[in-house]
Protein backbone atom coordinates (compact mmCIF):
# COMPACT_ATOMS: atom_id res chain seq x y z
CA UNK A 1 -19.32 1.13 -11.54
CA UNK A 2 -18.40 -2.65 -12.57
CA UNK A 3 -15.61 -4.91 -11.96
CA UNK A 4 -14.42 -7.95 -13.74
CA UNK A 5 -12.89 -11.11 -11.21
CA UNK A 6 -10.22 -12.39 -13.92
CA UNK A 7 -8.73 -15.58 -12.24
CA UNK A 8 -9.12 -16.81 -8.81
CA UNK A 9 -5.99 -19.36 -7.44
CA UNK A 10 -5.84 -20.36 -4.01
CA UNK A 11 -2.28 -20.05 -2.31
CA UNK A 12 -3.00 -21.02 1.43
CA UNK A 13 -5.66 -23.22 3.48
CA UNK A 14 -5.34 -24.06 6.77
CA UNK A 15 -6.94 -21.81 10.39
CA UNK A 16 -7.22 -19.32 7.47
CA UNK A 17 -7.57 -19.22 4.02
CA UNK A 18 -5.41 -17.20 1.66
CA UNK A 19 -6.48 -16.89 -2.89
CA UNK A 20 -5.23 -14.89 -5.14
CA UNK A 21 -7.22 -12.87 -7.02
CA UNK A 22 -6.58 -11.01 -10.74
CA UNK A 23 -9.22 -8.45 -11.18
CA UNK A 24 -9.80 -4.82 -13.68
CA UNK A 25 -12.14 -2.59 -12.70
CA UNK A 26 -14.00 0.92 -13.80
CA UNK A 27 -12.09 3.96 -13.24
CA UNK A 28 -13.47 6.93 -11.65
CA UNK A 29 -11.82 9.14 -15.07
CA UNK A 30 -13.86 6.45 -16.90
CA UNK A 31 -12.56 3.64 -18.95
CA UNK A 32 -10.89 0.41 -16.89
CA UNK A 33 -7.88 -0.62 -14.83
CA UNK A 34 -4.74 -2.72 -16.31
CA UNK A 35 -5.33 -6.32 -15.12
CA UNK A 36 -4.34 -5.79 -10.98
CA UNK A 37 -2.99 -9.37 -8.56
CA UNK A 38 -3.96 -8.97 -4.93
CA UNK A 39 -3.82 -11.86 -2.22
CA UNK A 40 -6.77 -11.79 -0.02
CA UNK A 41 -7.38 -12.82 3.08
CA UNK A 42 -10.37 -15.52 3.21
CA UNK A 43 -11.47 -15.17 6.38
CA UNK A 44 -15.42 -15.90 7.67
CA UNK A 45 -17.12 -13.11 9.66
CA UNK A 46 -17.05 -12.22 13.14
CA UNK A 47 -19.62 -10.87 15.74
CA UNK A 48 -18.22 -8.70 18.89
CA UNK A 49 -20.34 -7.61 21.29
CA UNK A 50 -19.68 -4.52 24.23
CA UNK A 51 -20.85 -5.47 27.13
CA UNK A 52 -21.77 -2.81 29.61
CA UNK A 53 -23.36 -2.49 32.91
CA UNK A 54 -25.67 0.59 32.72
CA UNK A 55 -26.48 0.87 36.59
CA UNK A 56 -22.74 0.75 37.83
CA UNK A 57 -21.44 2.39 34.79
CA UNK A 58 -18.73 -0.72 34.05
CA UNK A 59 -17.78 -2.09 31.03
CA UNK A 60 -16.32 -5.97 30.78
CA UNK A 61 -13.05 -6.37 28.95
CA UNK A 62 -11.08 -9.09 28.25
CA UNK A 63 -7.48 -9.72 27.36
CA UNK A 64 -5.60 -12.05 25.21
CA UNK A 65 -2.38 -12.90 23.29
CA UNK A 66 -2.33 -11.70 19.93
CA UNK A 67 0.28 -13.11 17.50
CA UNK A 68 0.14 -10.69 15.07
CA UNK A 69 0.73 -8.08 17.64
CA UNK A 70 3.13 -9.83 19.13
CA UNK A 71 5.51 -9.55 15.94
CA UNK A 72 4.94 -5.95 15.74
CA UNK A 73 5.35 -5.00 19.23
CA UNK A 74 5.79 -7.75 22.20
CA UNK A 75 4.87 -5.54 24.86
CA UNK A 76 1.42 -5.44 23.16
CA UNK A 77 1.15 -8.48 22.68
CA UNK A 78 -1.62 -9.20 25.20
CA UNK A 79 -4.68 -7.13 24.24
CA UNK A 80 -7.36 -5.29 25.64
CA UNK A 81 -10.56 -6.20 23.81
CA UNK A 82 -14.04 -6.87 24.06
CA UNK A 83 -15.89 -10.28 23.22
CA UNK A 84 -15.81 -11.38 19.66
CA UNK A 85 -16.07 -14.33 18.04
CA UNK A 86 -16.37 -16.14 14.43
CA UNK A 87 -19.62 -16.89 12.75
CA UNK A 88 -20.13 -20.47 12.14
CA UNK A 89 -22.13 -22.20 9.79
CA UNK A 90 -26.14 -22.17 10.45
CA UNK A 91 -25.41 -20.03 13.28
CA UNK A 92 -26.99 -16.40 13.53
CA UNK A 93 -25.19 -13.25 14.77
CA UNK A 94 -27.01 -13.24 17.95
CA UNK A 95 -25.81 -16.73 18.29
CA UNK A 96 -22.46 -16.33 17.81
CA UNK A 97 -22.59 -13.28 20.43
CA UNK A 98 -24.65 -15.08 23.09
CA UNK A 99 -22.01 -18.28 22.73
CA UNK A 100 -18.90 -16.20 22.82
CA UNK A 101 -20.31 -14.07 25.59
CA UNK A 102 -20.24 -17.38 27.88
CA UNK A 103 -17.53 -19.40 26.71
CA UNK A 104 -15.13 -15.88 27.17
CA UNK A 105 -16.85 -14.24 29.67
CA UNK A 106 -19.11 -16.93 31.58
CA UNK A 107 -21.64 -13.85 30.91
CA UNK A 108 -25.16 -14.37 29.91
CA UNK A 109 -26.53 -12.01 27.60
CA UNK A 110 -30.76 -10.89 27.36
CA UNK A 111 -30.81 -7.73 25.01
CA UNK A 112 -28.33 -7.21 22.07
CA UNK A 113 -28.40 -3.81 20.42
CA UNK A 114 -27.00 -4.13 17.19
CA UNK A 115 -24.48 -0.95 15.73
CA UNK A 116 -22.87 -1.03 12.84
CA UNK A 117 -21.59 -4.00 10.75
CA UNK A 118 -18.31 -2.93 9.21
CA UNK A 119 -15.19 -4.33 6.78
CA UNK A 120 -11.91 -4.17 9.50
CA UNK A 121 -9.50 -3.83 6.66
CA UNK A 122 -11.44 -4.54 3.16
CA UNK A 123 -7.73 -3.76 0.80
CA UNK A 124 -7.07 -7.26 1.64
CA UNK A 125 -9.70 -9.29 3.84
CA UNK A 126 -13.07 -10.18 3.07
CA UNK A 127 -14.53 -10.50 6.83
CA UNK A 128 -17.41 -8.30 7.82
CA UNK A 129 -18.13 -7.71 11.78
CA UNK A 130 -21.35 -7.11 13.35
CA UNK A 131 -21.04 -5.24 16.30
CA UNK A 132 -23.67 -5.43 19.06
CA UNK A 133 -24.33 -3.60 22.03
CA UNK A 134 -25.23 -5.59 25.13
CA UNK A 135 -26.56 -4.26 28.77
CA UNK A 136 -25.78 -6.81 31.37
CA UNK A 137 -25.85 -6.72 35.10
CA UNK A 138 -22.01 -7.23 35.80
CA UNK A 139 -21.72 -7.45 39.61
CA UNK A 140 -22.29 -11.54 39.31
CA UNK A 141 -19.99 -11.87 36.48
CA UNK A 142 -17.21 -13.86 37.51
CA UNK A 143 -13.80 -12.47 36.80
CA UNK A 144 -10.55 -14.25 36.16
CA UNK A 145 -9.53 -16.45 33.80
CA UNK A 146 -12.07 -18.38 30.75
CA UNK A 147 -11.93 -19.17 27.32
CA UNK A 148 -11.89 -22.82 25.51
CA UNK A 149 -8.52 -24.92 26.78
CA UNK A 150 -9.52 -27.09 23.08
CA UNK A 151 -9.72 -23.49 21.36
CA UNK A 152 -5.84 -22.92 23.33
CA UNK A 153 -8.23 -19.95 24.94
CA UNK A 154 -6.02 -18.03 27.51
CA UNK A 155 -8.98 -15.21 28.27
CA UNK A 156 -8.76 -12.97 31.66
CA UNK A 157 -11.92 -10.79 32.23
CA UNK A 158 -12.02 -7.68 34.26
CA UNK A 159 -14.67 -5.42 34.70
CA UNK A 160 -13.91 -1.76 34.93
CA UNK A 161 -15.59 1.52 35.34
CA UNK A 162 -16.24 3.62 32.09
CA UNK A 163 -13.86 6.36 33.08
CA UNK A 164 -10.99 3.57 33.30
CA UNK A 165 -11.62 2.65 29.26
CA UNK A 166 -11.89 5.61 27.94
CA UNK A 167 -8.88 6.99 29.73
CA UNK A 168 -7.17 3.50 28.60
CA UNK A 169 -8.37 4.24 24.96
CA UNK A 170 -6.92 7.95 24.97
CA UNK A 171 -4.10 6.96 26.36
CA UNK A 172 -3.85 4.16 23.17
CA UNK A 173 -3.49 1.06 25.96
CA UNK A 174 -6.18 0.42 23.77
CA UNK A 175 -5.54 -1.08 20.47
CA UNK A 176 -7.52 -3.38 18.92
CA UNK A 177 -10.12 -1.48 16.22
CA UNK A 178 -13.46 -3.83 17.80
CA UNK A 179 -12.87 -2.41 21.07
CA UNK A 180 -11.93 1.48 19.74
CA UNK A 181 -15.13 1.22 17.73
CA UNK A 182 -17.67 0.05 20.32
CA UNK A 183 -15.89 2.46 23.13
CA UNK A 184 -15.94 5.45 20.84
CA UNK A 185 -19.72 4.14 19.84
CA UNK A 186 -20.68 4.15 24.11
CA UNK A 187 -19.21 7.81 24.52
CA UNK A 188 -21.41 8.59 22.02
CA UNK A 189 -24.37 6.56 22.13
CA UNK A 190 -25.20 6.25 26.22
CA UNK A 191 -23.15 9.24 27.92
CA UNK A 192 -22.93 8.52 31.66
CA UNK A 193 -25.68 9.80 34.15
């Protein structure tokens, strides 16, 4: 099927970017769309990674304010996550997860397992995230507080037990789609011992 990108105006740059697009495409009953406006989201891609310790069975999550969670809903404001960060220019996806991995977690990573790369909400953004897989001895990894003070970074890290996540994600104290993904992914994927 084909599509035809009629105009292209941008309406916002700044941390993000924001055009507006005027588009047609093929319709599945054949012939084409009426000419269609959509603002989209401009935003580069993003790597996250899981990182789990396969001997003790833990998982490290961190937490962070979100601001567009915080509109919807301020008790869930701070999120429960995993590691994730944007791709930069002339840097590689095991780059970006290997840099984000230590500047969120102080966490140095060996072996990345890459899953599934995937479109978080492709109606209206154009990002793409890679999502890796990383096992990592946890029991030196040193909890608390991290992040980038020049990034305004406000990270706390906890390690918990595999049975604590998945109860958190059943119980939906678990909300951001990175983390659902790669949790939903380990159930599947490496079942306990």
């Amino acid at each position: 099927m084909k599509f035809d990108i009629l105009s292209q105006q941008n309406l916002y740059k700044g941390f993000f970017r924001v055009d507006a697009y005027e588009f047609r495409h093929e319709l599945f009953a054949g012939g084409w769309s009426g000419t269609v406006r959509r603002e989209i989201f401009e935003r580069r891609n993003a790597v996250a990674v899981l990182l789990h310790d396969p001997v003790a069975d833990t998982l490290l999550v961190i937490e962070q304010f979100r601001p567009g969670a915080a509109l919807r809903d301020a008790q869930g404001a701070w999120m429960v996550e995993i590691v994730a960060g944007i791709v930069e220019d002339g840097e590689s996806n095991a780059d970006v997860a290997r840099r984000e991995a230590q500047e969120e977690a102080g966490c140095t990573l060996d072996t990345l397992e890459h899953i599934i790369d995937f479109y978080p909400s492709a109606g209206g953004f154009t990002e793409i995230v890679s999502l890796y897989y990383a096992p990592v001895d946890l029991s030196a990894v040193p909890t608390g507080i991290h992040g980038l003070p020049e990034e305004h970074e406000d990270i706390r890290v906890s390690v918990i037990p595999r049975h604590t996540a998945l109860a958190w994600l059943k119980a939906g104290k678990i909300q951001a789609s990175l983390a659902i993904i790669a949790l939903q992914w380990l159930a599947l994927e490496k079942p306990p011992r």
